[in-house]
N, C-alpha and C. Protein backbone atom coordinates (compact mmCIF):
# COMPACT_ATOMS: atom_id res chain seq x y z
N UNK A 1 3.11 23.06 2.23
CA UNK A 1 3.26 23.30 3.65
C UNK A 1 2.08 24.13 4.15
N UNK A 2 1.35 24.00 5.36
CA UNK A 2 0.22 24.09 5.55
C UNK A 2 0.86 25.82 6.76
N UNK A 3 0.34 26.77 6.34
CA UNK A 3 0.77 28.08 7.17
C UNK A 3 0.42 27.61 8.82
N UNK A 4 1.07 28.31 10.02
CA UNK A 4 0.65 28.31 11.01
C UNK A 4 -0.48 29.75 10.94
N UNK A 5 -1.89 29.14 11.63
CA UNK A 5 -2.60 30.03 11.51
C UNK A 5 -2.60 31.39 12.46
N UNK A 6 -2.89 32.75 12.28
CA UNK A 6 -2.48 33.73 13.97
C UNK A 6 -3.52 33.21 14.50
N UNK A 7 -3.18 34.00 15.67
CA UNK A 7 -4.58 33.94 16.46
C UNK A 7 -5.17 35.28 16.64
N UNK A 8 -6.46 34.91 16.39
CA UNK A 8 -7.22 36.02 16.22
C UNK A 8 -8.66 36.11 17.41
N UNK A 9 -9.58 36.81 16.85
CA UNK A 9 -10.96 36.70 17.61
C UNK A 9 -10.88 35.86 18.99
N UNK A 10 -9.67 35.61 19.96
CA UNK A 10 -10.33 34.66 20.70
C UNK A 10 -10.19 33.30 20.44
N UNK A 11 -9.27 33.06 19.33
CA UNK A 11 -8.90 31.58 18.82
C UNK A 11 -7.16 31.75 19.11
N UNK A 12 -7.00 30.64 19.80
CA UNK A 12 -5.47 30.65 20.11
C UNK A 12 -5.12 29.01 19.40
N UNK A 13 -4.36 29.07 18.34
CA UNK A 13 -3.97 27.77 17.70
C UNK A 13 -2.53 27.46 18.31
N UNK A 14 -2.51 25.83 18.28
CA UNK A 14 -1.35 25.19 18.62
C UNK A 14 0.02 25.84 18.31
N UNK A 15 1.02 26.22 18.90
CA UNK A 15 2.16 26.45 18.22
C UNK A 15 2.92 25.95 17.18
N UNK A 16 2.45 24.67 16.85
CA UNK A 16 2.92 23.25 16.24
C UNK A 16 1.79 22.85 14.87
N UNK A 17 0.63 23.87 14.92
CA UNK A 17 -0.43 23.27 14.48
C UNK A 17 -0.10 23.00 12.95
N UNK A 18 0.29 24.03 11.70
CA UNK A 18 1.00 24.04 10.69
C UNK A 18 1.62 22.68 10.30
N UNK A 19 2.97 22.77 11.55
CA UNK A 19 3.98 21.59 11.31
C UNK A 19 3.21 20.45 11.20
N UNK A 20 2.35 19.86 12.39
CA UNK A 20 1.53 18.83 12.74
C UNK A 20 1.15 18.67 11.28
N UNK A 21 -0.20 19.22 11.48
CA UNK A 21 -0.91 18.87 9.82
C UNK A 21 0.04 18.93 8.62
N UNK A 22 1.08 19.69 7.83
CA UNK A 22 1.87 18.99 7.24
C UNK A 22 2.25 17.76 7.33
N UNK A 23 2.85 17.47 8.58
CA UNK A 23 3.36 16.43 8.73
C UNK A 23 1.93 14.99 8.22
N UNK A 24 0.80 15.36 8.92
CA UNK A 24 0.15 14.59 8.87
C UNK A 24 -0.56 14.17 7.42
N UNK A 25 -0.28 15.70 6.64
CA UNK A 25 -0.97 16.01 4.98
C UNK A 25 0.05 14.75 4.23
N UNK A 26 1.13 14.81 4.63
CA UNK A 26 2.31 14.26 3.70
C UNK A 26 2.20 12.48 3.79
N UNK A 27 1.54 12.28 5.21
CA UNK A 27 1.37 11.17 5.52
C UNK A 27 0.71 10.52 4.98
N UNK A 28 -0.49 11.40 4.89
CA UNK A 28 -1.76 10.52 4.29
C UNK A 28 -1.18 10.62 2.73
N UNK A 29 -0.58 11.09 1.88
CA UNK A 29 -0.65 11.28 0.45
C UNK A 29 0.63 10.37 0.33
N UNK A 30 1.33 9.72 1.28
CA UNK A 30 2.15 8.63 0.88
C UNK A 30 1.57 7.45 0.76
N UNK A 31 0.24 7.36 1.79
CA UNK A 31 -0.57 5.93 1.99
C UNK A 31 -1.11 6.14 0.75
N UNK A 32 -1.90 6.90 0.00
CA UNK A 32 -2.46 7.15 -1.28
C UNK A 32 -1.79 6.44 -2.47
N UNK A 33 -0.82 7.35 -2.51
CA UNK A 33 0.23 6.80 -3.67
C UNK A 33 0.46 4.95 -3.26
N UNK A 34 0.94 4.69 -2.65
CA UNK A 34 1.18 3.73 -2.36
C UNK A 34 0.01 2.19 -2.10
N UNK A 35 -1.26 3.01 -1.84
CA UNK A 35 -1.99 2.76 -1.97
C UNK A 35 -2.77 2.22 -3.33
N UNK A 36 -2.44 2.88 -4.19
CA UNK A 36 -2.39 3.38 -5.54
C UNK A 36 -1.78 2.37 -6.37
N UNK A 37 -0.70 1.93 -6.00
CA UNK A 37 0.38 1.23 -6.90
C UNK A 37 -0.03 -0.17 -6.45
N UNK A 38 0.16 -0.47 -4.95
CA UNK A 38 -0.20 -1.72 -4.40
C UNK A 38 -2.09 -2.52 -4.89
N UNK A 39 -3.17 -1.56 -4.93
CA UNK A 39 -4.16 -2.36 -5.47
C UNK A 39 -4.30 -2.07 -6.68
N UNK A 40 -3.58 -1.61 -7.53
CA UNK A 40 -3.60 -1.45 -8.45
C UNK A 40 -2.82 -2.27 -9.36
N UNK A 41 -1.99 -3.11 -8.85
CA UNK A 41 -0.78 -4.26 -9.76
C UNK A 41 -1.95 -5.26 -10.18
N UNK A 42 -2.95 -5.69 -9.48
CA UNK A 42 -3.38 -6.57 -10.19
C UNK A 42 -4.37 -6.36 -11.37
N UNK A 43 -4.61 -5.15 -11.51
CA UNK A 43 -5.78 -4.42 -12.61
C UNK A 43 -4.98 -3.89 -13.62
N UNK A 44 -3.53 -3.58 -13.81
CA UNK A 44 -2.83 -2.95 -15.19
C UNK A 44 -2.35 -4.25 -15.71
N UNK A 45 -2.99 -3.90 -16.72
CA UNK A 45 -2.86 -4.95 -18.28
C UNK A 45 -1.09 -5.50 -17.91
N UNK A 46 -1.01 -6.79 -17.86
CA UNK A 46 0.49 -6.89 -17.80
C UNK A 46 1.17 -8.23 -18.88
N UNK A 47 2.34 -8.22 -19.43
CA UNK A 47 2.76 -9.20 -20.43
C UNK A 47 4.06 -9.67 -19.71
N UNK A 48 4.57 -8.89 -19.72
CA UNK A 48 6.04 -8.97 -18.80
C UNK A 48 6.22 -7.69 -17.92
N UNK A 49 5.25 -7.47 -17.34
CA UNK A 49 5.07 -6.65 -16.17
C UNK A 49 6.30 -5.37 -16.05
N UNK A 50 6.38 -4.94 -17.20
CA UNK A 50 7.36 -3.62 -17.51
C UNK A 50 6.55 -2.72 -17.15
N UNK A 51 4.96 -2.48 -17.88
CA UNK A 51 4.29 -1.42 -17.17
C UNK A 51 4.14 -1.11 -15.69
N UNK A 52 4.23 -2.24 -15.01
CA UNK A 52 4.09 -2.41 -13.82
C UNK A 52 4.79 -1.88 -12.71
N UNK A 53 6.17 -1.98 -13.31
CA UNK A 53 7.61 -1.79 -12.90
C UNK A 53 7.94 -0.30 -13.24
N UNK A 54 7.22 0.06 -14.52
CA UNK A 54 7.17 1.60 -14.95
C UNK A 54 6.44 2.76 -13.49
N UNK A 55 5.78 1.97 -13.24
CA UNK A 55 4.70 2.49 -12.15
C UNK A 55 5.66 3.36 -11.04
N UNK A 56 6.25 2.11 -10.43
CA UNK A 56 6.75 1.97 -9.30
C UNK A 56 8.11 2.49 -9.36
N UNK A 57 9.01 2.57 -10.73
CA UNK A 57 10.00 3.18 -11.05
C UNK A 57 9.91 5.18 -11.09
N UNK A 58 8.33 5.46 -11.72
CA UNK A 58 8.00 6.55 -12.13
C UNK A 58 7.44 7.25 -10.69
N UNK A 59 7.08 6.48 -10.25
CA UNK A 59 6.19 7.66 -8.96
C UNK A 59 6.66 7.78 -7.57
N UNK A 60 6.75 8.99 -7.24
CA UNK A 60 7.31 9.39 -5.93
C UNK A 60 6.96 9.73 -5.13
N UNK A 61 6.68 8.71 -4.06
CA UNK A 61 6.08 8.24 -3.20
C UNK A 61 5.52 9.49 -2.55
N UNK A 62 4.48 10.07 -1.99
CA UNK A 62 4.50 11.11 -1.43
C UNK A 62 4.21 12.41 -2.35
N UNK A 63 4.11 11.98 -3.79
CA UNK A 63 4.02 13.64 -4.40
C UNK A 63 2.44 13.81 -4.58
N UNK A 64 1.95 12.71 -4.86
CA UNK A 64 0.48 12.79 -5.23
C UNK A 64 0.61 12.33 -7.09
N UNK A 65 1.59 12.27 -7.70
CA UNK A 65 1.06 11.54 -9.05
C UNK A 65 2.08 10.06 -9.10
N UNK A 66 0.91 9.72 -9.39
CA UNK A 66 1.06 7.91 -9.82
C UNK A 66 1.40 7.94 -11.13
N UNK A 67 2.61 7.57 -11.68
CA UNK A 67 2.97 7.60 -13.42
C UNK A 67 3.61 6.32 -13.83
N UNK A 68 3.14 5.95 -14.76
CA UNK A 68 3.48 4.94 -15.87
C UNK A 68 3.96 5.92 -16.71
N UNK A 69 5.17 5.09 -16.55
CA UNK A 69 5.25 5.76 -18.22
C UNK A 69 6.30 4.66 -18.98
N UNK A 70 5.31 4.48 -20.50
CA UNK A 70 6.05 3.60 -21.12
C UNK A 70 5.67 4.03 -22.57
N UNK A 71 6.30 3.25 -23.78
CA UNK A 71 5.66 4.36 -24.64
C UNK A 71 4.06 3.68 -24.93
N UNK A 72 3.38 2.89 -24.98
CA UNK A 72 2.32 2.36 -24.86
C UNK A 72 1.35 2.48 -23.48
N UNK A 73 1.95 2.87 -22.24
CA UNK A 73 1.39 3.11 -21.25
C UNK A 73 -0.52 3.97 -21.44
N UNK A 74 -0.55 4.92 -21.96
CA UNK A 74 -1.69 5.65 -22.63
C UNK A 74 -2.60 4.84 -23.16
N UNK A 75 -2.10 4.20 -24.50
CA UNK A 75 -3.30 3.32 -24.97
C UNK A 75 -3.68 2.16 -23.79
N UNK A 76 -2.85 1.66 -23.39
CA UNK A 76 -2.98 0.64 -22.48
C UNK A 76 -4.35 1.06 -21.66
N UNK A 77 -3.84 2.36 -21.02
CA UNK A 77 -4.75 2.63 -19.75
C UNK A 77 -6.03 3.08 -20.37
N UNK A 78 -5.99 3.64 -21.89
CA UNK A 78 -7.42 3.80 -22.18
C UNK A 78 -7.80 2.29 -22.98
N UNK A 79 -7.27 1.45 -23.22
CA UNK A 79 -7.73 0.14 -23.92
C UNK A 79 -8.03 0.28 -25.41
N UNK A 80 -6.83 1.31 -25.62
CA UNK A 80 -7.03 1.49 -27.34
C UNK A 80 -5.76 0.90 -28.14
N UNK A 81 -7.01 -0.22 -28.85
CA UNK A 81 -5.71 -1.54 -29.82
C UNK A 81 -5.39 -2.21 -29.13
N UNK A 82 -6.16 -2.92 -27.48
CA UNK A 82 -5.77 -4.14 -27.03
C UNK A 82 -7.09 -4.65 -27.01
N UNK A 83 -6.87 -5.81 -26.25
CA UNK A 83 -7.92 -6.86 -26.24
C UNK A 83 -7.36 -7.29 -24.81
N UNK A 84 -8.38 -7.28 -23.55
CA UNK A 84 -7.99 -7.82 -22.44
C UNK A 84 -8.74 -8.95 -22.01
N UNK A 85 -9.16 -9.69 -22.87
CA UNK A 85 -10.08 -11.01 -22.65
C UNK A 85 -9.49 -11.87 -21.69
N UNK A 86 -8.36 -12.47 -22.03
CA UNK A 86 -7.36 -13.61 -21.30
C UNK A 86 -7.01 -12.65 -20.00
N UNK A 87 -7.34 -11.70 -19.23
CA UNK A 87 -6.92 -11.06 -18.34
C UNK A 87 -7.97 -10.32 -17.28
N UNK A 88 -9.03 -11.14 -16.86
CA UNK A 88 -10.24 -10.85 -16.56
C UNK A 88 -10.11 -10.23 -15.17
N UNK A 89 -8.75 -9.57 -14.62
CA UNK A 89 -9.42 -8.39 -13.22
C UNK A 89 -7.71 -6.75 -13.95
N UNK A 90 -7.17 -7.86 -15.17
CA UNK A 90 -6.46 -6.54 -15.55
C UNK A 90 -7.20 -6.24 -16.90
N UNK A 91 -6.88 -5.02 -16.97
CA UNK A 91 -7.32 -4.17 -18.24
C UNK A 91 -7.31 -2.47 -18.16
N UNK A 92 -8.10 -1.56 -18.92
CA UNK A 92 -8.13 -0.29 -19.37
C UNK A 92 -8.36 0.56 -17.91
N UNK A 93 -8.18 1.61 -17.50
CA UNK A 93 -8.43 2.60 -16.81
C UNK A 93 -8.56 1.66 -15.08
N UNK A 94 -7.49 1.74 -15.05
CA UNK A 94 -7.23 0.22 -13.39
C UNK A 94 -6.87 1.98 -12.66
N UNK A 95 -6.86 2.67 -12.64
CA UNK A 95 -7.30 3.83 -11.57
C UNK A 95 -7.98 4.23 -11.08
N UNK A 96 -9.21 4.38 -12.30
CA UNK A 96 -10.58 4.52 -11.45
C UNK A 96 -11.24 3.25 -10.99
N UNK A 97 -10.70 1.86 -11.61
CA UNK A 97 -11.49 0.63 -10.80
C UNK A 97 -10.76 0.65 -9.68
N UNK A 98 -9.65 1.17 -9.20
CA UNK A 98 -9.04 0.84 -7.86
C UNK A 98 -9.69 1.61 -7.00
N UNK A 99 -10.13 2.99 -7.50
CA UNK A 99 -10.65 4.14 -6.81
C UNK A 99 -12.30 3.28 -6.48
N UNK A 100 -13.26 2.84 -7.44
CA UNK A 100 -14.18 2.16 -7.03
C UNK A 100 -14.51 1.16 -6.28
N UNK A 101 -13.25 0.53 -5.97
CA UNK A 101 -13.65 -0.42 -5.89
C UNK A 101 -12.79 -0.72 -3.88
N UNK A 102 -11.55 0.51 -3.86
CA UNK A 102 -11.13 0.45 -2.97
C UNK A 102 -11.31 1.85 -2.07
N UNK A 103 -12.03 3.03 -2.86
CA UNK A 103 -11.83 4.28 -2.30
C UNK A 103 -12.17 4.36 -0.75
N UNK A 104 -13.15 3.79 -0.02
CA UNK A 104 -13.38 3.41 1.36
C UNK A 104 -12.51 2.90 2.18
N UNK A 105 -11.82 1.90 1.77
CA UNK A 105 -10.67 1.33 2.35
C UNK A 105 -9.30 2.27 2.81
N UNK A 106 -9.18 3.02 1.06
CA UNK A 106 -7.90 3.95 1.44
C UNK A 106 -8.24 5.17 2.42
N UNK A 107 -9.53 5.69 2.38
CA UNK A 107 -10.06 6.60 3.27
C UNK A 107 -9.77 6.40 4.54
N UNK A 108 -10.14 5.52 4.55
CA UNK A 108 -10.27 4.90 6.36
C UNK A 108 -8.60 4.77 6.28
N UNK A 109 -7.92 4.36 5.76
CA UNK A 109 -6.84 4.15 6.67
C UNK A 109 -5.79 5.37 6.29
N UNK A 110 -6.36 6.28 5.47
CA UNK A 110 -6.18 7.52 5.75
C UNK A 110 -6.04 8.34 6.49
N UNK A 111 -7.37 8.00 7.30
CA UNK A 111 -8.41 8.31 8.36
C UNK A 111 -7.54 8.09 9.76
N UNK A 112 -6.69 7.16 9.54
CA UNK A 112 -6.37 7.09 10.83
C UNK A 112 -4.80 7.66 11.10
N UNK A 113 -4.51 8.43 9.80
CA UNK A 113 -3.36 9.09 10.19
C UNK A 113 -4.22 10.66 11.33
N UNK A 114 -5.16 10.79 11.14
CA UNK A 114 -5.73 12.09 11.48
C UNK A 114 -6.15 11.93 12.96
């Protein structure tokens, strides 16, 4: 929760200003997460899409962590003891390719909660 700031020096802040930006902090970190899970289904390694489902079962919407959890989830995401040949846009570390590959996109429409 974001403090309401005093007013000091000659600066008089919104009465609301606190609430507002919370409100608006919480906003943007739901588009994130969500953000997160949605371009990200097609980049986690999937067989019968349990990891997948782990995702979306594990993370709450709005907290700021995205979790898999399965007991293989770990190696998966670092690509240790698989082989993702037959799976050429899923494979190892699909967080930071989502972040590369989409971080502009989620910004901006970040951007327009503000």
């Amino acid at each position: 929760m974001i403090r309401q700031p005093k007013n000091n020096n000659g600066i008089v802040w919104k009465s609301n200003f606190g609430s507002e930006r919370t409100k608006q902090f919480s906003s943007a970190q739901k588009i994130i997460d969500s953000e997160m899970l949605r371009l990200g289904d097609p980049m986690v390694p999937r067989k019968e899409g349990e990891l997948i489902k782990s995702g979306i079962r594990n993370t709450k919407i709005g907290s700021g962590l995205v979790r898999y959890v399965t007991p293989y989830a770990k190696r998966m995401y670092y690509g240790v003891n698989f082989n993702f040949r037959n799976m050429p846009t899923r494979g190892a570390k699909w967080f930071e390719r989502v972040k590369d590959r989409y971080l502009d996109a989620i910004k901006k429409k970040v951007g327009d909660e503000f």
